[in-house]
Protein backbone atom coordinates (compact mmCIF):
# COMPACT_ATOMS: atom_id res chain seq x y z
CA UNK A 1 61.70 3.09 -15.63
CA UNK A 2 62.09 6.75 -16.40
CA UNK A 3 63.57 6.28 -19.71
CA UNK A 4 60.96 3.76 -20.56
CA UNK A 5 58.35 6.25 -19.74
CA UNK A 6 59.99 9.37 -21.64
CA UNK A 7 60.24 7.33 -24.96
CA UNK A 8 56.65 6.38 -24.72
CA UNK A 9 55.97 10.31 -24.75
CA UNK A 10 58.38 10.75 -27.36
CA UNK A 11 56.91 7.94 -29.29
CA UNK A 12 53.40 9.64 -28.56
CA UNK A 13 54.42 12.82 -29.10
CA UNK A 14 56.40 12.65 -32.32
CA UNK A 15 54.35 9.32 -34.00
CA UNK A 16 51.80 8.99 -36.54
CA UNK A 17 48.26 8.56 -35.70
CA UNK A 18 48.69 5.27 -35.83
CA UNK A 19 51.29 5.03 -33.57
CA UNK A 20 48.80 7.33 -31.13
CA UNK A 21 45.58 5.35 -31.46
CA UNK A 22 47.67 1.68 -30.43
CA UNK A 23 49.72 3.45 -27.48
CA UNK A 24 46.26 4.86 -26.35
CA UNK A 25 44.58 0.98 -26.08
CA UNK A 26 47.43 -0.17 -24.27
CA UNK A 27 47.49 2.52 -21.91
CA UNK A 28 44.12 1.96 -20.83
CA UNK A 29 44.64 -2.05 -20.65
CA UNK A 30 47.77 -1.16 -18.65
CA UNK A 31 45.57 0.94 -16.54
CA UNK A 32 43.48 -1.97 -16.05
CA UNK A 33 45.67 -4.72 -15.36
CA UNK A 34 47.09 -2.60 -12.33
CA UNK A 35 43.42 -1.59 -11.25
CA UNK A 36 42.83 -5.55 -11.28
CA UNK A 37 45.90 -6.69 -9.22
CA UNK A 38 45.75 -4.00 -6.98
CA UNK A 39 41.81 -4.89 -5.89
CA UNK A 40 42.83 -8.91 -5.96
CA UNK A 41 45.50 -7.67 -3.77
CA UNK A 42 43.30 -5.20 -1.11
CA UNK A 43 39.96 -7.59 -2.36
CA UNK A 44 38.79 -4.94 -4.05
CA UNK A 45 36.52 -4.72 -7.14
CA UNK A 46 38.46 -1.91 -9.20
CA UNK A 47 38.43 -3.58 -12.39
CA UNK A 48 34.67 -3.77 -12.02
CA UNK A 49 34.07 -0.02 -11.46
CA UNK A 50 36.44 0.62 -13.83
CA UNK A 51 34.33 -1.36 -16.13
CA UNK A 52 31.45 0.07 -15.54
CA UNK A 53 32.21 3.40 -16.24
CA UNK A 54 33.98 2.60 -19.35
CA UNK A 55 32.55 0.14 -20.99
CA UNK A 56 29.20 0.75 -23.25
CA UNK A 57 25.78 -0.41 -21.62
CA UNK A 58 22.84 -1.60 -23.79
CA UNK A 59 20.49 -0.24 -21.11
CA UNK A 60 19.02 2.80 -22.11
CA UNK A 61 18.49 3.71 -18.47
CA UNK A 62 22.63 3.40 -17.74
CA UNK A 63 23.80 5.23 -20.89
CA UNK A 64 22.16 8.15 -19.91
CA UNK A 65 23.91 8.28 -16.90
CA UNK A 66 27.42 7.60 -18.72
CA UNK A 67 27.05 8.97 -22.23
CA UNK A 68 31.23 9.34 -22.50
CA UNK A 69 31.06 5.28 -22.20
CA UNK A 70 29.88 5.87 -26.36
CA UNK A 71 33.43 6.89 -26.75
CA UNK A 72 35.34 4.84 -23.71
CA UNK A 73 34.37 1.82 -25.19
CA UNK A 74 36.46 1.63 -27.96
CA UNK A 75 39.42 1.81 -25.98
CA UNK A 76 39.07 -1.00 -22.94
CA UNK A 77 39.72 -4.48 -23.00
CA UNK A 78 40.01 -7.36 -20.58
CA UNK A 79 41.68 -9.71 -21.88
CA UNK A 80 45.45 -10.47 -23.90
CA UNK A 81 44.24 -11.76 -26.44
CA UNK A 82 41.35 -9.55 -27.04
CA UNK A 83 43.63 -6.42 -26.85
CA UNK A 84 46.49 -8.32 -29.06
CA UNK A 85 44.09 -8.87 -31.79
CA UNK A 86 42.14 -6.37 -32.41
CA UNK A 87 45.90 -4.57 -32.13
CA UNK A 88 47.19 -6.91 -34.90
CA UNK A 89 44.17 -5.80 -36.97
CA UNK A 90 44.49 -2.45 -36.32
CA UNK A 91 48.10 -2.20 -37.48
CA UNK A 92 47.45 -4.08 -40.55
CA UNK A 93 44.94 -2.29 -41.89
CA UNK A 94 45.91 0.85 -40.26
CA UNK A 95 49.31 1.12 -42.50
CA UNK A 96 47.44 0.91 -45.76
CA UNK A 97 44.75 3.11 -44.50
CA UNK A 98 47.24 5.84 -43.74
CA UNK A 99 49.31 4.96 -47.21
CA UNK A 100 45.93 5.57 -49.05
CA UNK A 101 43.95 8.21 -47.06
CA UNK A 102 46.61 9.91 -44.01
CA UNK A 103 46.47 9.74 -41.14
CA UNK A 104 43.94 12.19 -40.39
CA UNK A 105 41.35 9.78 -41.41
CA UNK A 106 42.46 6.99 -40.20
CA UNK A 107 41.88 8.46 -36.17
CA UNK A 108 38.11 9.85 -37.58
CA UNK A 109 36.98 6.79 -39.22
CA UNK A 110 38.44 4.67 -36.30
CA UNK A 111 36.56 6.49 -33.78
CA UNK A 112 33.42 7.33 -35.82
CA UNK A 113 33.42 3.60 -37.09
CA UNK A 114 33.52 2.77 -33.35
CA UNK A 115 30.55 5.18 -32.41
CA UNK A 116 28.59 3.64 -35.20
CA UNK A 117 29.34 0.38 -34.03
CA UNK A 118 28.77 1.32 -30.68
CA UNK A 119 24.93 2.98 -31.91
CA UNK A 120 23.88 -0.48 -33.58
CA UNK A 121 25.00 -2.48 -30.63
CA UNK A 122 22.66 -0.30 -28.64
CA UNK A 123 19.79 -0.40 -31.09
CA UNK A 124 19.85 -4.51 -31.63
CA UNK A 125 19.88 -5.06 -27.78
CA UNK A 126 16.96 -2.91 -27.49
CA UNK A 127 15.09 -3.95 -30.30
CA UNK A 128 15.33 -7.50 -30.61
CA UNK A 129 13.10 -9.84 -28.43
CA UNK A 130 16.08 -12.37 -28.53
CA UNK A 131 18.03 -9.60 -26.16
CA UNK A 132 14.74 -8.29 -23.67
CA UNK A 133 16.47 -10.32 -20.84
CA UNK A 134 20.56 -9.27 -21.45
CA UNK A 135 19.70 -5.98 -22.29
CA UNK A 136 19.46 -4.63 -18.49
CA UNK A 137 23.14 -6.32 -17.49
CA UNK A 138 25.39 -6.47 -21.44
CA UNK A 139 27.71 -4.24 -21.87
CA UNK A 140 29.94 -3.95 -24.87
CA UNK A 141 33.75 -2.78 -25.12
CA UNK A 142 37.11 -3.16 -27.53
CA UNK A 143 38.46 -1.75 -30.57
CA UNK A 144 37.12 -4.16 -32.80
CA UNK A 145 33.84 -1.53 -34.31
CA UNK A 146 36.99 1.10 -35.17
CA UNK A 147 39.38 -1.80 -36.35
CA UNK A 148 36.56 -2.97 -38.91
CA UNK A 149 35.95 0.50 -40.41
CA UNK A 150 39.13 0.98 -40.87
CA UNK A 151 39.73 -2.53 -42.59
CA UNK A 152 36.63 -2.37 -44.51
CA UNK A 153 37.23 1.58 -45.29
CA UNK A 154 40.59 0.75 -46.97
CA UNK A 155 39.08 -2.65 -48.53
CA UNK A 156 36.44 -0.69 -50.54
CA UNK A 157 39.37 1.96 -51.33
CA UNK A 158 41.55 -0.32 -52.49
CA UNK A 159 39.45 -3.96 -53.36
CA UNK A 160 42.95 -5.46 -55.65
CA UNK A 161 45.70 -4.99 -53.34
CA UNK A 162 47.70 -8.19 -52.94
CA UNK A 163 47.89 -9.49 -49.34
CA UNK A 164 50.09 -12.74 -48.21
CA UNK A 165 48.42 -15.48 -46.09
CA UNK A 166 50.66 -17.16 -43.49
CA UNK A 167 53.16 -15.80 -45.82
CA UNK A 168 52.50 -18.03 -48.79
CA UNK A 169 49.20 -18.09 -49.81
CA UNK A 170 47.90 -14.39 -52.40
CA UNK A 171 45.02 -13.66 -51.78
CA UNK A 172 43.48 -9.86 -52.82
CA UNK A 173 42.26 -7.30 -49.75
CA UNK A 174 38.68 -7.86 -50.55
CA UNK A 175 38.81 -11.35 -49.66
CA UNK A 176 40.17 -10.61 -46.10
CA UNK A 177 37.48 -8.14 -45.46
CA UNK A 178 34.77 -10.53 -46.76
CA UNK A 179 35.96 -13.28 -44.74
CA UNK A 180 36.06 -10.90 -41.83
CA UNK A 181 32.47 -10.13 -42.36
CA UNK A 182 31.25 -13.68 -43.05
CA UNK A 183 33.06 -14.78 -39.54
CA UNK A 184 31.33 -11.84 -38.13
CA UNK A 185 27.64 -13.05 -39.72
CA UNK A 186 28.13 -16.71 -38.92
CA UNK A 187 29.37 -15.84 -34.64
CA UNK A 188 26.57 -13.45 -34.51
CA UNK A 189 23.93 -16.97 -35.43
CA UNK A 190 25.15 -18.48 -32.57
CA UNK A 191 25.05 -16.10 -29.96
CA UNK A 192 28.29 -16.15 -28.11
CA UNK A 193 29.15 -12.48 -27.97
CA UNK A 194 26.33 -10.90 -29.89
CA UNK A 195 26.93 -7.98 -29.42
CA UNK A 196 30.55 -8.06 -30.27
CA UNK A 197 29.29 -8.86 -33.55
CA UNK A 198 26.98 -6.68 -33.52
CA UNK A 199 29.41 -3.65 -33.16
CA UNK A 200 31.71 -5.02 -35.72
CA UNK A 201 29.18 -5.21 -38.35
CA UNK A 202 27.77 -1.33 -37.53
CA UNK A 203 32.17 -0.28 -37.77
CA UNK A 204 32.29 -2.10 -40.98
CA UNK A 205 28.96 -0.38 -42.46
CA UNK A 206 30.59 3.23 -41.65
CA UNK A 207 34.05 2.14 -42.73
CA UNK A 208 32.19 1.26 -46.76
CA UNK A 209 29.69 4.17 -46.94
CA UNK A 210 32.57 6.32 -45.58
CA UNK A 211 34.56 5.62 -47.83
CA UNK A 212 32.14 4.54 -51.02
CA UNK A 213 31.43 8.40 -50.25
CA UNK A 214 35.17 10.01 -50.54
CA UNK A 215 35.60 7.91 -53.64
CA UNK A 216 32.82 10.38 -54.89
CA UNK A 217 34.48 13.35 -53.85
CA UNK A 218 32.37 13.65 -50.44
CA UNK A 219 34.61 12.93 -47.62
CA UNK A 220 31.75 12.02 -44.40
CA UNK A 221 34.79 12.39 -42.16
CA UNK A 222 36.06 15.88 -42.79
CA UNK A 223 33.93 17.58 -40.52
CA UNK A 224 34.56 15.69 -37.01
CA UNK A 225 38.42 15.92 -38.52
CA UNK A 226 38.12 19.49 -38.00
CA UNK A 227 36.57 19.55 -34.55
CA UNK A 228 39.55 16.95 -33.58
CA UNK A 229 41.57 19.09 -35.06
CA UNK A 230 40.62 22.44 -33.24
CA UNK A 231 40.91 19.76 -29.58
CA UNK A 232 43.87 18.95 -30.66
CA UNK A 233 44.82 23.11 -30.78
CA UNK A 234 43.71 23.51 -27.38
CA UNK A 235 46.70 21.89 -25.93
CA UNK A 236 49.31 23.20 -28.30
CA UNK A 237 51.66 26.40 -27.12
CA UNK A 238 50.56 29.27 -28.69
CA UNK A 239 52.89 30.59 -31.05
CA UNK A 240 54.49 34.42 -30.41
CA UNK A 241 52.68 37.29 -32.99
CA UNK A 242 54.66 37.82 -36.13
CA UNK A 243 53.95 39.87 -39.19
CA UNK A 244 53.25 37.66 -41.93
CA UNK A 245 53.66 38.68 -45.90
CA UNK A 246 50.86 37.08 -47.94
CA UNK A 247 51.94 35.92 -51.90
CA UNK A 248 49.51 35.54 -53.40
CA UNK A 249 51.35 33.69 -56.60
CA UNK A 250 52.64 31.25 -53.58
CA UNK A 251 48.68 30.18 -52.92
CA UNK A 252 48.06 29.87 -56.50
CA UNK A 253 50.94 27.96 -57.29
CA UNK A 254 49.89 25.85 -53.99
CA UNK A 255 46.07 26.04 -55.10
CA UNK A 256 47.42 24.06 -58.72
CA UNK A 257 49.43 21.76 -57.16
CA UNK A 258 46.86 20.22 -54.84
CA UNK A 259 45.03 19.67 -57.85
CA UNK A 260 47.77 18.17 -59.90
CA UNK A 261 48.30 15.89 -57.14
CA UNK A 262 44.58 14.99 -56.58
CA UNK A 263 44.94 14.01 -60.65
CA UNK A 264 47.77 12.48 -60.31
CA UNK A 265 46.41 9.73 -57.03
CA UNK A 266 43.29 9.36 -59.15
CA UNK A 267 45.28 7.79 -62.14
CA UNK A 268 47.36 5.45 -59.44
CA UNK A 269 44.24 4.40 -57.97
CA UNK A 270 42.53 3.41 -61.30
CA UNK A 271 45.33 1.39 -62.41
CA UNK A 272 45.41 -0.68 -58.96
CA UNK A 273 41.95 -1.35 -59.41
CA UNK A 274 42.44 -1.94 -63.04
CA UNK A 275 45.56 -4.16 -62.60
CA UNK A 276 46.28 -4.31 -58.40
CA UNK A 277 48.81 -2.97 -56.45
CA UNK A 278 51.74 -4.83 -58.42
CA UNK A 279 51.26 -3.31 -61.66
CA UNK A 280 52.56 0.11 -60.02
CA UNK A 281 56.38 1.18 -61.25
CA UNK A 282 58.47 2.27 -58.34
CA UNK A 283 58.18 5.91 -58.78
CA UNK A 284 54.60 5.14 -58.22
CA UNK A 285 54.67 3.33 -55.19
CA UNK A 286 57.04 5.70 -54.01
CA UNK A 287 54.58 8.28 -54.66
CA UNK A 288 51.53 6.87 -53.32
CA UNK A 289 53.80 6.06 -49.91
CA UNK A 290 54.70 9.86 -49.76
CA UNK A 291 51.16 10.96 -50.25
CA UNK A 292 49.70 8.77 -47.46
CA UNK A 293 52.39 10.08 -45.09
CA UNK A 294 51.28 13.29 -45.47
């Protein structure tokens, strides 16, 4: 049990963001699944109050009383299937995110997507007449707002790249995220899990602008990257004082190859959208794979 434990922290400690923002849900549906056997067990309802400190409330009224539920909502789900999904998803679009964007973005957008998501959810139960009575007692909670930024983010930045269906069938990343939306659009008509919907929809409206923005040089996520960023420093050891020797021929030299690389991912990028992912030579794709690791 021990050594299952310590590679978990290892895997934590040492993987991507990717490998961070998955181990995270599963942690907290692990965390739940005890919390629900131990109250069947004792007849105790510590799933519930769990729940209902975690998960995001449409009522006005509540959320003020729980404002961290904004961001504690993203994370919980009940159910396998629920978690295994929106997991799938994540992974998925999460690898082509990171091989197009880094990681960094990929944990901003997810989260941000998942506050806007969260924000709409809110909004529509409190707006809509069709909601007056669920609004008091809905609450909402998954990764699915994050998951759809993150699809729809690396949809818009890359619309041609090939995708396999049930391994035989081509289809183009555009179409997945369309038909992800449409499904989306035609669940929210009938009213089973509005507000579900509802959140996906607001994730997938952050994950376009987002990135419909960074395509135009203005990156919306650089800023709460940062504050993540300096969190993040918190917990780090701090390093022991040395004296440091600044070159500056070393910045400039770094300064001009930032830019030659910027140059050289804009010309990749216009020929996938020109062409699709395909058309790349190897040294390309190799590229473009060492780029979105860093």
């Amino acid at each position: 049990m021990s050594g299952i434990r310590e590679e978990i922290r290892t895997s934590f400690k040492q993987g991507d963001a990717l490998t961070r923002l998955i181990l995270v849900n599963l942690a907290v549906f692990v965390v739940f699944l005890l919390l629900r056997i131990i109250g069947f067990l004792f007849q105790i309802q510590l799933a519930d109050i769990f729940t209902q400190w975690t998960a995001l409330p449409s009522n006005l009224g509540t959320l003020a009383t729980r404002p961290w539920t904004l961001f504690t909502y993203m994370f919980l789900h009940e159910g396998f299937l629920h978690i295994l999904f929106n997991m799938l998803w994540l992974y998925f679009g999460g690898r082509l995110f990171m091989e197009y964007m880094g990681g960094r973005r990929l944990l901003s957008t997810y989260i941000l997507g998942g506050l806007a998501g969260g924000i709409l959810y809110i909004i529509a139960y409190n707006l809509f007449p069709s909601f007056s009575e669920a609004v008091v007692i809905s609450n909402n909670r998954g990764a699915s707002a994050g998951v759809m930024a993150i699809v729809i983010g690396v949809a818009t930045y890359a619309p041609r790249y090939p995708v396999k269906i049930f391994f035989t069938l081509n289809a183009q990343l555009w179409m997945i995220a369309a038909a992800a939306l449409l499904m989306d659009l035609i669940y929210l008509g009938d009213g089973n899990n509005a507000g579900g919907h509802i959140a996906h929809l607001g994730g997938a409206l952050f994950g376009y602008l987002s990135v419909s923005q960074l395509k135009n040089g203005k990156d919306w996520t650089e800023g709460f990257s940062k504050f993540m960023d300096n969190i993040a420093n918190w917990f780090k050891p701090k390093p022991k004082m040395k004296t440091v020797y600044t070159n500056t021929s070393k910045k400039a030299n770094y300064r001009e190859k930032q830019v030659h690389n910027q140059q050289r991912m804009d010309e990749i990028l216009d020929k996938i959208s020109r062409s699709g992912y395909e058309s790349l030579s190897k040294e390309e794709k190799d590229y473009l794979f060492k780029i979105g690791k860093d």
